[in-house]
N, C-alpha and C. Protein backbone atom coordinates (compact mmCIF):
# COMPACT_ATOMS: atom_id res chain seq x y z
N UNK A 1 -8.46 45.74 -6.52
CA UNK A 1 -8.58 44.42 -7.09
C UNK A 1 -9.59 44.44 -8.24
N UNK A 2 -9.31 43.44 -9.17
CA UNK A 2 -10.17 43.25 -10.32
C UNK A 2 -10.93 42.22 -10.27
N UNK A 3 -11.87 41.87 -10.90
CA UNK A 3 -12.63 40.78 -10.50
C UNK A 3 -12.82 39.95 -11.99
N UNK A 4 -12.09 39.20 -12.27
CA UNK A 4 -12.22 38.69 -14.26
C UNK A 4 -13.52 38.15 -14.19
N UNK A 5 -13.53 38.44 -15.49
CA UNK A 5 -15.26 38.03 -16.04
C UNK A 5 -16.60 38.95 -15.58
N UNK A 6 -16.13 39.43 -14.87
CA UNK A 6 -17.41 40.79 -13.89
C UNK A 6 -18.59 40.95 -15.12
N UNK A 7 -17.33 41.16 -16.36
CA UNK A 7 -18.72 41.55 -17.31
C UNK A 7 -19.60 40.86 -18.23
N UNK A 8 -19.21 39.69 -17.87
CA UNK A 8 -19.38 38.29 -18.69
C UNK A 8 -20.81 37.84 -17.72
N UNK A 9 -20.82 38.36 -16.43
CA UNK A 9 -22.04 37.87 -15.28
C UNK A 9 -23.39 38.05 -16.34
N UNK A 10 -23.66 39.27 -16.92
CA UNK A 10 -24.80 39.70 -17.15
C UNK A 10 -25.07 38.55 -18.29
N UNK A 11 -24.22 38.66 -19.36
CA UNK A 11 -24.31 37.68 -20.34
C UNK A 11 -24.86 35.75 -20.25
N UNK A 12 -23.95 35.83 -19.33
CA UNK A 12 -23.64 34.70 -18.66
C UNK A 12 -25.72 34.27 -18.44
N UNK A 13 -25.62 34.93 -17.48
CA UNK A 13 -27.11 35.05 -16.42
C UNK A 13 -28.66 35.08 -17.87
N UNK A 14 -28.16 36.05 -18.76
CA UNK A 14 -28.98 36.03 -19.64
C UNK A 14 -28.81 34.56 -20.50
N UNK A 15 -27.95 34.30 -20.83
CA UNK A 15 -28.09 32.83 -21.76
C UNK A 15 -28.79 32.00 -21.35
N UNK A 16 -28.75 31.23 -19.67
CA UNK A 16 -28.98 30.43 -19.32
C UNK A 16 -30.42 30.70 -19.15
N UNK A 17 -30.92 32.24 -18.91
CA UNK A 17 -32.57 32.02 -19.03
C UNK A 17 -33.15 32.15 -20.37
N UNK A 18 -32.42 32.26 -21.45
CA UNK A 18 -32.78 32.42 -22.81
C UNK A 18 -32.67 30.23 -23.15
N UNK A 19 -31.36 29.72 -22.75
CA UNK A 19 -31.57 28.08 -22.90
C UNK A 19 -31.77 27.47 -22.01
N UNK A 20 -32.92 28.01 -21.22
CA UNK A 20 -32.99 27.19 -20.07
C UNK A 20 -32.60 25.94 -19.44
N UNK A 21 -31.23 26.77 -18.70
CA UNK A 21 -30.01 26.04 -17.99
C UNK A 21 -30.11 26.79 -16.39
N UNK A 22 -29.80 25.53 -15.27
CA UNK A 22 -30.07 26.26 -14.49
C UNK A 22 -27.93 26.81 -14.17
N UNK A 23 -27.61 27.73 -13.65
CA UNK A 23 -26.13 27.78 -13.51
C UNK A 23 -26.87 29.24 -11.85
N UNK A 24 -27.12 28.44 -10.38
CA UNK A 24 -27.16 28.69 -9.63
C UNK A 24 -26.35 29.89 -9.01
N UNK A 25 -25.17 29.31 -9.38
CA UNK A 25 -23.86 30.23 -8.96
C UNK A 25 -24.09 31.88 -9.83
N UNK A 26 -23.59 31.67 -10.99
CA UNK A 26 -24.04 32.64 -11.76
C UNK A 26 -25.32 33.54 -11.75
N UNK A 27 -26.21 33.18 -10.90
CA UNK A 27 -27.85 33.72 -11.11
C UNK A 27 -27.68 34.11 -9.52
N UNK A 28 -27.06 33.57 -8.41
CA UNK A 28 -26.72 34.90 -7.36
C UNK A 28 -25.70 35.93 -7.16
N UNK A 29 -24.68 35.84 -7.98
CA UNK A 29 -24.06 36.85 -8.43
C UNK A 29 -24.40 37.85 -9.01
N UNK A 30 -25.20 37.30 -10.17
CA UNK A 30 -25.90 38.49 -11.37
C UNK A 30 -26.76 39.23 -10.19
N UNK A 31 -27.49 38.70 -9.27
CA UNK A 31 -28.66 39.36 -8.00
C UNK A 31 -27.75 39.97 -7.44
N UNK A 32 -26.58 39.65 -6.56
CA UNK A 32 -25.66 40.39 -5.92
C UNK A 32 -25.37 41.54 -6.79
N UNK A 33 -24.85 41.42 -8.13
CA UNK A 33 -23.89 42.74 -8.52
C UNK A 33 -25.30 43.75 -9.15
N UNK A 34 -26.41 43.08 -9.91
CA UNK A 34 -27.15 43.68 -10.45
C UNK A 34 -28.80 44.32 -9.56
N UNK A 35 -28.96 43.51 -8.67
CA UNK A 35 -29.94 43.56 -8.10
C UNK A 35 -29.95 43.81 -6.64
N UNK A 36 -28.86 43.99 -6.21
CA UNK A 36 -28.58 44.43 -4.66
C UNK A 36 -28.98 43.52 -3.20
N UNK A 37 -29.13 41.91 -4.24
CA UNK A 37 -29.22 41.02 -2.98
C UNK A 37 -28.22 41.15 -2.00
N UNK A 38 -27.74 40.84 -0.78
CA UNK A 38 -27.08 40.57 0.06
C UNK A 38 -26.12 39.75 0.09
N UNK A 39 -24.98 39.22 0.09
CA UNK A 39 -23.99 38.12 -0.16
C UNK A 39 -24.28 37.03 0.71
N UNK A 40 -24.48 37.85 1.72
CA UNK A 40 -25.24 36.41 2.99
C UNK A 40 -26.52 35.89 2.47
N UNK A 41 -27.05 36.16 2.28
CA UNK A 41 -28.71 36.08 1.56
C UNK A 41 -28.00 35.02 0.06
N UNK A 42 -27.47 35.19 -0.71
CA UNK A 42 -27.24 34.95 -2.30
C UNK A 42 -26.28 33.41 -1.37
N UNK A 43 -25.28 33.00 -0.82
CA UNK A 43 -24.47 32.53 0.02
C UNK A 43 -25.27 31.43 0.44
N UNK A 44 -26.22 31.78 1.43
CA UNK A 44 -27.35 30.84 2.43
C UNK A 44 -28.24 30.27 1.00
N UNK A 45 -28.74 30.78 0.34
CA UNK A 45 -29.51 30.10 -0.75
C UNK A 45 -28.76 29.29 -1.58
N UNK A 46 -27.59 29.41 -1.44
CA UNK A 46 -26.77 28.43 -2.51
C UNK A 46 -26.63 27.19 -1.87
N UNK A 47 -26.58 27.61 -0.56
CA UNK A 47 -26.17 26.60 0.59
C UNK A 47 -27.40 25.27 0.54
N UNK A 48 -28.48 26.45 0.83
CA UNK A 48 -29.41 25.13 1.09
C UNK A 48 -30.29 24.79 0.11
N UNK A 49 -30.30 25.38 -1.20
CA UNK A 49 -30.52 24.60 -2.26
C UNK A 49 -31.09 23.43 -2.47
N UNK A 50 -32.06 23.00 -2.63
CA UNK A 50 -32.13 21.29 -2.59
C UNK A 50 -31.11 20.64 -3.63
N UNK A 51 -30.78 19.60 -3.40
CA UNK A 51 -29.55 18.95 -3.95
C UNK A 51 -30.20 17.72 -5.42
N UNK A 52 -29.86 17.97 -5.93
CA UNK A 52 -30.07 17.07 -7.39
C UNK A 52 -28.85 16.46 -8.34
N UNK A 53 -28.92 15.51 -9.26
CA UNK A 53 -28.16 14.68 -9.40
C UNK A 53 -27.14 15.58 -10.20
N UNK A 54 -25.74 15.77 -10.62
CA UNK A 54 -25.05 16.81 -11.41
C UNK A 54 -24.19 16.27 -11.51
């Protein structure tokens, strides 16, 4: 299987800390593929997140 955009993560992850934007989703992925977080770990933090207006 292929995964689209895989290589777009890094980019992606860098913009938003260059225009400080938060994009949650994107910033535990980039940890998952780049940094060897855990999926359960990256998963549970998305989960409980505190919640704000969007």
């Amino acid at each position: 299987m292929v995964i689209e955009s895989i290589d777009n993560i890094e980019v992606a992850y860098e913009l938003s800390k260059i225009h400080n934007i938060e994009m949650p989703i994107v910033e535990m992925v980039y940890k998952v593929i780049y940094e060897n977080l855990d999926p359960r770990e990256a998963v549970k933090k998305l989960m409980t997140r505190d919640k704000k207006s969007e």
